[in-house]
C-alpha atoms as a PDB file:
ATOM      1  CA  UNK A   1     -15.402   6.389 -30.130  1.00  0.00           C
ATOM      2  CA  UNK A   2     -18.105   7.846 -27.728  1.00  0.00           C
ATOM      3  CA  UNK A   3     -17.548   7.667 -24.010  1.00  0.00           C
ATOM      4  CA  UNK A   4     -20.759   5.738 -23.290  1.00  0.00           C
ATOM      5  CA  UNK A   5     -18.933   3.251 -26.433  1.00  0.00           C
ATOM      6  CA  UNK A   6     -15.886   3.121 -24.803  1.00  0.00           C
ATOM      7  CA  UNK A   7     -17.337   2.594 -21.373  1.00  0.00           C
ATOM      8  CA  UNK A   8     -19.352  -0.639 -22.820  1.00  0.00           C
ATOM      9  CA  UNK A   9     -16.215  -1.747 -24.125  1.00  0.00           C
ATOM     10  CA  UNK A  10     -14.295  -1.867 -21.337  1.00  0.00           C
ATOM     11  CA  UNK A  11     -16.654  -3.867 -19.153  1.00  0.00           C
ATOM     12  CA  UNK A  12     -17.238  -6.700 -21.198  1.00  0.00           C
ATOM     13  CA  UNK A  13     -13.458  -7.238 -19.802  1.00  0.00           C
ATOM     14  CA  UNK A  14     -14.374  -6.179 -16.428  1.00  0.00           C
ATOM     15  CA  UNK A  15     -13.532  -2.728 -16.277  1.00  0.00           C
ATOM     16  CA  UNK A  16     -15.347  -0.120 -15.096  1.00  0.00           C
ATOM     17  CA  UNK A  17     -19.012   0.418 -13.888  1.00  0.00           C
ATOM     18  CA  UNK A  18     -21.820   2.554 -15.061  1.00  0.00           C
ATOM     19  CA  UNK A  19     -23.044   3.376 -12.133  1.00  0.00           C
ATOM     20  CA  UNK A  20     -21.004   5.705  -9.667  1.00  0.00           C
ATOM     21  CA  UNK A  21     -20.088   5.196  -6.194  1.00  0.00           C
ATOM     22  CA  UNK A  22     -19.721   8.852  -5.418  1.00  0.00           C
ATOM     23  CA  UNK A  23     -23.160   9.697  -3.357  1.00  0.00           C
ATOM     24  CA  UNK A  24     -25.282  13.322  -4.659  1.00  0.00           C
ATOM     25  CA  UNK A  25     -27.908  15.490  -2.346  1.00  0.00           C
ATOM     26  CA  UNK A  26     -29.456  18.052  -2.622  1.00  0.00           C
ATOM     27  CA  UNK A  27     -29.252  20.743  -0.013  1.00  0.00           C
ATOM     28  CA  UNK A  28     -27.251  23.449   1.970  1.00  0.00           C
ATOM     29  CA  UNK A  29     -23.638  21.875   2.540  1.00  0.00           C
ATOM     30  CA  UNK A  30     -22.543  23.579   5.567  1.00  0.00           C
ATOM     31  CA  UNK A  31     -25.725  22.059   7.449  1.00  0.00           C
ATOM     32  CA  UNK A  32     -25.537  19.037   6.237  1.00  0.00           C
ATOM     33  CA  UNK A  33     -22.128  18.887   7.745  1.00  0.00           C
ATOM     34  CA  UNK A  34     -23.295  20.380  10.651  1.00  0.00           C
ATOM     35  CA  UNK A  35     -25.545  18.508  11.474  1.00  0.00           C
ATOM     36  CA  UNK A  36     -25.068  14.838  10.453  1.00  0.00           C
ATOM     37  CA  UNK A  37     -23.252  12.935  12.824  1.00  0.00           C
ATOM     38  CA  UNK A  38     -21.615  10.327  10.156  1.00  0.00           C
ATOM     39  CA  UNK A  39     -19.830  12.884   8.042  1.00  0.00           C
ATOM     40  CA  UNK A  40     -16.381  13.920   9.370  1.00  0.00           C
ATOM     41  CA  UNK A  41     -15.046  16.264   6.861  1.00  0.00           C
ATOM     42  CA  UNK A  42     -15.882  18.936   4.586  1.00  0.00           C
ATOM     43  CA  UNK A  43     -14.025  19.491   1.660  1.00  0.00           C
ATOM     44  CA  UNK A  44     -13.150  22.363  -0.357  1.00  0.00           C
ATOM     45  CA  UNK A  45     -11.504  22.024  -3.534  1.00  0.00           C
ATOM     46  CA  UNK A  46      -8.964  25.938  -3.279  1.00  0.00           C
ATOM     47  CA  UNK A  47      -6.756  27.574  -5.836  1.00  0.00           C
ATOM     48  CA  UNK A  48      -2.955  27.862  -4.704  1.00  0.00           C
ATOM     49  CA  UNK A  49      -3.667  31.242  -4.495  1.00  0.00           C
ATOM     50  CA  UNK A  50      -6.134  30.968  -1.818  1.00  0.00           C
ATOM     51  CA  UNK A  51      -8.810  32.229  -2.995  1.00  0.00           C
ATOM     52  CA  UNK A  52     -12.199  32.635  -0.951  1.00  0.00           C
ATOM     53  CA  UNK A  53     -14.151  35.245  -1.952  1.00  0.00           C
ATOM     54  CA  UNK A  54     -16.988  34.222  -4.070  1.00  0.00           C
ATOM     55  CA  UNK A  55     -19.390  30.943  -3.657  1.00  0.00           C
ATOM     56  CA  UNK A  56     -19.317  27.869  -0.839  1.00  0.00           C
ATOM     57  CA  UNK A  57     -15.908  28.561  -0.021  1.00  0.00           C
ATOM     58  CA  UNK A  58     -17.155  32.417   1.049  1.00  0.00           C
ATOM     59  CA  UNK A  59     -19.605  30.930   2.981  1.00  0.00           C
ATOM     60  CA  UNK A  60     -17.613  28.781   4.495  1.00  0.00           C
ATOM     61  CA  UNK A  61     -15.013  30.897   5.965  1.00  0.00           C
ATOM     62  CA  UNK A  62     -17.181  33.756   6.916  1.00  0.00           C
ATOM     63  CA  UNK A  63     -18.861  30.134   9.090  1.00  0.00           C
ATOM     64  CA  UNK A  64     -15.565  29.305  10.726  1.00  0.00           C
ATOM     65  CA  UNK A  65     -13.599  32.614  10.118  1.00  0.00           C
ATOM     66  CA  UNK A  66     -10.743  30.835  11.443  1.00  0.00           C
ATOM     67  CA  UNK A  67     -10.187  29.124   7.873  1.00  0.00           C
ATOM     68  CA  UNK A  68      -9.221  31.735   6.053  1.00  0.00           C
ATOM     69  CA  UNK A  69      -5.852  32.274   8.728  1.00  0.00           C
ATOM     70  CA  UNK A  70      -5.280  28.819   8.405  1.00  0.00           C
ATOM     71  CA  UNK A  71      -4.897  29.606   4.368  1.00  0.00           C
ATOM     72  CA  UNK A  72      -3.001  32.379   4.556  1.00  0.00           C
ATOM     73  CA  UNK A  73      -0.385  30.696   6.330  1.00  0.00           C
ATOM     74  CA  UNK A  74       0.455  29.180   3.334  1.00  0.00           C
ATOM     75  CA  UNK A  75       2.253  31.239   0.254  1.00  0.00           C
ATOM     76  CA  UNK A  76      -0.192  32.438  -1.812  1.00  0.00           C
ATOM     77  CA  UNK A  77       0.079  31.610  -5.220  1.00  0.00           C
ATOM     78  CA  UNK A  78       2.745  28.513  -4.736  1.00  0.00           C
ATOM     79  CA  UNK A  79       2.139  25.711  -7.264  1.00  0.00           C
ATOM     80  CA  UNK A  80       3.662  23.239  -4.770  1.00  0.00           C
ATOM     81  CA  UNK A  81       0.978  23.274  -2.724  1.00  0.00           C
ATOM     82  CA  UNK A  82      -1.157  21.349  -5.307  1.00  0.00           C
ATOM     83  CA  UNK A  83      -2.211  17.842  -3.968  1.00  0.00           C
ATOM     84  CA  UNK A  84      -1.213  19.079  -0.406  1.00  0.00           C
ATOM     85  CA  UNK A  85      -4.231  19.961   2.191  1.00  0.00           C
ATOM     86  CA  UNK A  86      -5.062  22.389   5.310  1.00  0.00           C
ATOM     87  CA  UNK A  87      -6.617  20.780   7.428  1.00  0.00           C
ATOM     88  CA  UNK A  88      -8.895  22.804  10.591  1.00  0.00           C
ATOM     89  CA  UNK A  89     -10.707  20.829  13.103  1.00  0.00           C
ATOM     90  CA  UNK A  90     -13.814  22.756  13.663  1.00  0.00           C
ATOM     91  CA  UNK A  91     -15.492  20.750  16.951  1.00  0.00           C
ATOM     92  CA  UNK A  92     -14.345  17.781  17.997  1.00  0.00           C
ATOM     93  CA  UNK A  93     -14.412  15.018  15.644  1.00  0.00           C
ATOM     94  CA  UNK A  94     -15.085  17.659  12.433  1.00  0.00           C
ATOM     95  CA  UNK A  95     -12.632  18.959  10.551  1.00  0.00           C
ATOM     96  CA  UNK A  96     -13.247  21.388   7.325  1.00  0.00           C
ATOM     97  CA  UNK A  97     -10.187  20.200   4.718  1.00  0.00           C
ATOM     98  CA  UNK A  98      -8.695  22.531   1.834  1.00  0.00           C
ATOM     99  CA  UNK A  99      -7.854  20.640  -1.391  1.00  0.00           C
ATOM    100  CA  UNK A 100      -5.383  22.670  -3.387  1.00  0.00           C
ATOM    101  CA  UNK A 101      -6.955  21.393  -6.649  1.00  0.00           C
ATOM    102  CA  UNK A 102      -5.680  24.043  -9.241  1.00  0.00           C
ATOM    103  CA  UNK A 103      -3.069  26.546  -9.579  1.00  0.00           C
ATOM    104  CA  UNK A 104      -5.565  29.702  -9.838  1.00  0.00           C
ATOM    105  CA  UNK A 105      -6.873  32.348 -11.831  1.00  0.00           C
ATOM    106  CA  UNK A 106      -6.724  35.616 -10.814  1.00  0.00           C
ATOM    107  CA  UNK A 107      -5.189  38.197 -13.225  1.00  0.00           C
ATOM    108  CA  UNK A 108      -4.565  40.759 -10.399  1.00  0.00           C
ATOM    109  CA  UNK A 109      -2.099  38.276  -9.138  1.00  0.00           C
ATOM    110  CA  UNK A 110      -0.909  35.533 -10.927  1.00  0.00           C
ATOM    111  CA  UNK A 111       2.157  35.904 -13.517  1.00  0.00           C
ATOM    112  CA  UNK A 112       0.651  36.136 -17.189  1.00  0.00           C
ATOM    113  CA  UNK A 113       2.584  32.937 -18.400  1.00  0.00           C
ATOM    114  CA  UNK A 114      -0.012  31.260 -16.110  1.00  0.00           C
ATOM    115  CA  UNK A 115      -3.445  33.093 -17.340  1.00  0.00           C
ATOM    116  CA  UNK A 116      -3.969  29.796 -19.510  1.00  0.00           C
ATOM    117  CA  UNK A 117      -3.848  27.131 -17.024  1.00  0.00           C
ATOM    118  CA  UNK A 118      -6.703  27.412 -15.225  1.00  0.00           C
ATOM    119  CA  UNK A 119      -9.201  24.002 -14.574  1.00  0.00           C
ATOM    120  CA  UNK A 120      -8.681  21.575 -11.747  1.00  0.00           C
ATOM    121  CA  UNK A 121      -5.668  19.929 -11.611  1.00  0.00           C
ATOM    122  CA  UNK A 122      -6.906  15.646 -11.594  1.00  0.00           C
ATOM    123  CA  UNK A 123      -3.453  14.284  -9.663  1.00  0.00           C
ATOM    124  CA  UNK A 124      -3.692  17.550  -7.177  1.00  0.00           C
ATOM    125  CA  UNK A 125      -7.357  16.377  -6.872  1.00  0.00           C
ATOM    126  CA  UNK A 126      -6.724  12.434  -6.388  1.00  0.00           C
ATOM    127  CA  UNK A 127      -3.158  13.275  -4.140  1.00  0.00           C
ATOM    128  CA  UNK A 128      -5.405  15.676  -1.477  1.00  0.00           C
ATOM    129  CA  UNK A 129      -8.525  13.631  -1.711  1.00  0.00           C
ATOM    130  CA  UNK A 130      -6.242  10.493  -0.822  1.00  0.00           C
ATOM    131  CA  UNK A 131      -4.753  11.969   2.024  1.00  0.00           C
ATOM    132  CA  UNK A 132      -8.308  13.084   3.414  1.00  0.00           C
ATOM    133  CA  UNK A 133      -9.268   9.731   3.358  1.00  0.00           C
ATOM    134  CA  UNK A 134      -6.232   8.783   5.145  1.00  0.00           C
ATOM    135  CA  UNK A 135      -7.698  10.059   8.180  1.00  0.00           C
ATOM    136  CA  UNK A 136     -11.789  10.885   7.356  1.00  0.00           C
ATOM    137  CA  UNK A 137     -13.969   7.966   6.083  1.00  0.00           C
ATOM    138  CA  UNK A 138     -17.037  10.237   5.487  1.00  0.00           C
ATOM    139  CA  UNK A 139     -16.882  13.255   3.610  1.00  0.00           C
ATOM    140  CA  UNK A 140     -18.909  15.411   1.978  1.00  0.00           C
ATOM    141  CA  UNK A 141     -17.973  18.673  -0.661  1.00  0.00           C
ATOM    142  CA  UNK A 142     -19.542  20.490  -2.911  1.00  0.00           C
ATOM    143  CA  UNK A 143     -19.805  20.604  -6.668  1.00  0.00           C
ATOM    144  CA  UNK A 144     -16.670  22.154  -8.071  1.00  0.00           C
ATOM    145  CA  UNK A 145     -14.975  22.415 -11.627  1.00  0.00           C
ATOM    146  CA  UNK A 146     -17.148  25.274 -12.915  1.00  0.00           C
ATOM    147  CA  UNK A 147     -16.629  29.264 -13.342  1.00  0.00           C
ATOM    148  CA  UNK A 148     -13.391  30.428 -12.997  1.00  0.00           C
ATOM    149  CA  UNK A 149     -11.617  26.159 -13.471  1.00  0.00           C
ATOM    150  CA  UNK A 150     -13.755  24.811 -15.905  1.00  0.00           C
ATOM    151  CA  UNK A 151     -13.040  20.856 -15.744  1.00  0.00           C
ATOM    152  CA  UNK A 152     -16.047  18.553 -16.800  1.00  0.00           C
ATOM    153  CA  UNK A 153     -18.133  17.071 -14.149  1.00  0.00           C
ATOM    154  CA  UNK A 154     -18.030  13.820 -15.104  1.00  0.00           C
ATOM    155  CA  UNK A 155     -13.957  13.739 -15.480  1.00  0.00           C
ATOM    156  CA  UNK A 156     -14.358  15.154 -11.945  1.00  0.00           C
ATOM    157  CA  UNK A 157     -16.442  12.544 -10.587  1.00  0.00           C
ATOM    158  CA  UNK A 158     -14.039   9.615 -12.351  1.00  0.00           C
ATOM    159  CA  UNK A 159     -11.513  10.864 -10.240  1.00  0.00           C
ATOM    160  CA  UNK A 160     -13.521  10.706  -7.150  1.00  0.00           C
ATOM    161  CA  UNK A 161     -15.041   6.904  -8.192  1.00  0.00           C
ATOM    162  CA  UNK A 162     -11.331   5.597  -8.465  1.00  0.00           C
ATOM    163  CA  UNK A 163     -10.339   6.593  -5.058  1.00  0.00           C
ATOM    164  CA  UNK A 164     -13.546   5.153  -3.407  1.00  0.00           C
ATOM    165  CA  UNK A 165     -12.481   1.760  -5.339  1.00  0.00           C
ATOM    166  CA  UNK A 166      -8.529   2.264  -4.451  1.00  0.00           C
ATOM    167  CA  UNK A 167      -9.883   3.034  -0.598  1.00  0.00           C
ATOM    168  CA  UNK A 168     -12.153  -0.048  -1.185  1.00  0.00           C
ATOM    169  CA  UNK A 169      -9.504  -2.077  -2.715  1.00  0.00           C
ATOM    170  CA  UNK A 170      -7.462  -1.443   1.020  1.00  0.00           C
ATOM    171  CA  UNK A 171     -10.434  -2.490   2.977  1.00  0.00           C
ATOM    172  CA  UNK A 172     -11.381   1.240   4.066  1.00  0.00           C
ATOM    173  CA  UNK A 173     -14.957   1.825   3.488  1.00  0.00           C
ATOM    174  CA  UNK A 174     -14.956   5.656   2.410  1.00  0.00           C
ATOM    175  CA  UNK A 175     -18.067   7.567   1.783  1.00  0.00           C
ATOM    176  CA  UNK A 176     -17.844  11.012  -0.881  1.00  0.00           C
ATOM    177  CA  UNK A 177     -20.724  13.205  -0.829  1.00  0.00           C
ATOM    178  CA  UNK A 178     -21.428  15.739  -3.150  1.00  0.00           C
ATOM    179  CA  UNK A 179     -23.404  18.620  -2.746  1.00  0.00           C
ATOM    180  CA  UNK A 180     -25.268  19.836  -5.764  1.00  0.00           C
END
């Protein structure tokens, strides 16, 4: 059965929406959290094995160089760290979070009986994103599950729409931005 099937199915009993909750701009990410007020947190989704050398996540840590310590106090490569977060407060009220959302794919350092596991990891994802939200109400990231973890968007952005409705459910009113 097709998704959009499926979908139409499931709401005639009240399930699900067609619309998502998660909000999209356009725009340079580490400005935007920068400079408006109302978002607390930026996220970025990380590998366990840290890495930050390519993309947003580059730019981000060569922004606040004192991310990239804050990662490597953690073991590199350590599969337990998925669904856990860093968290470094940058100013005062604005912290930049890491997400371990996938175990990693680098062949220079990861075992071979791991070279097939690449893609985001959807608990990891929903565990960390939870316990941002335990503490941020308005956060913002950047589009993730491409290149090197290949995970469709929209599987991506299911994830994100049930924790707005789980924060929702407790009463929290939770904003996710997305940066395209």
């Amino acid at each position: 059965m097709a998704k959009l099937e499926k979908l139409q199915q499931l709401q005639q009993f009240g399930i699900g929406t067609f619309k998502t909750q998660v909000k999209y701009r356009n725009g340079y990410i580490i400005n935007a959290f920068e400079n408006n007020k109302a978002i607390d947190a930026l996220v970025m989704p990380v590998s366990c094995f840290n890495g930050v050398g390519v993309g947003i996540l580059k730019a981000v840590c060569e922004r606040y160089p004192m991310l990239k310590s804050a990662l490597d106090q953690t073991s590199c490569g350590d599969q337990k760290k998925l669904g856990k977060i860093v968290e470094v407060e940058i100013v005062e009220g604005k912290s930049v979070v890491f997400v371990f959302t996938s175990i990693g794919y680098n062949k220079n350092t990861m075992p071979k009986n791991l070279w097939n596991k690449p893609g985001v990891n959807l608990r990891a994802l929903k565990e960390g994103m939870l316990k941002v939200l335990e503490k941020h109400n308005n956060v913002c990231l950047p589009t993730f599950g491409k290149g090197m973890f290949p995970t469709q968007w929209e599987t991506i952005e299911g994830v994100l729409d049930d924790i707005i409705s789980l924060k929702q459910n407790e009463g929290s009113g939770v904003t996710i931005t997305v940066f395209k």
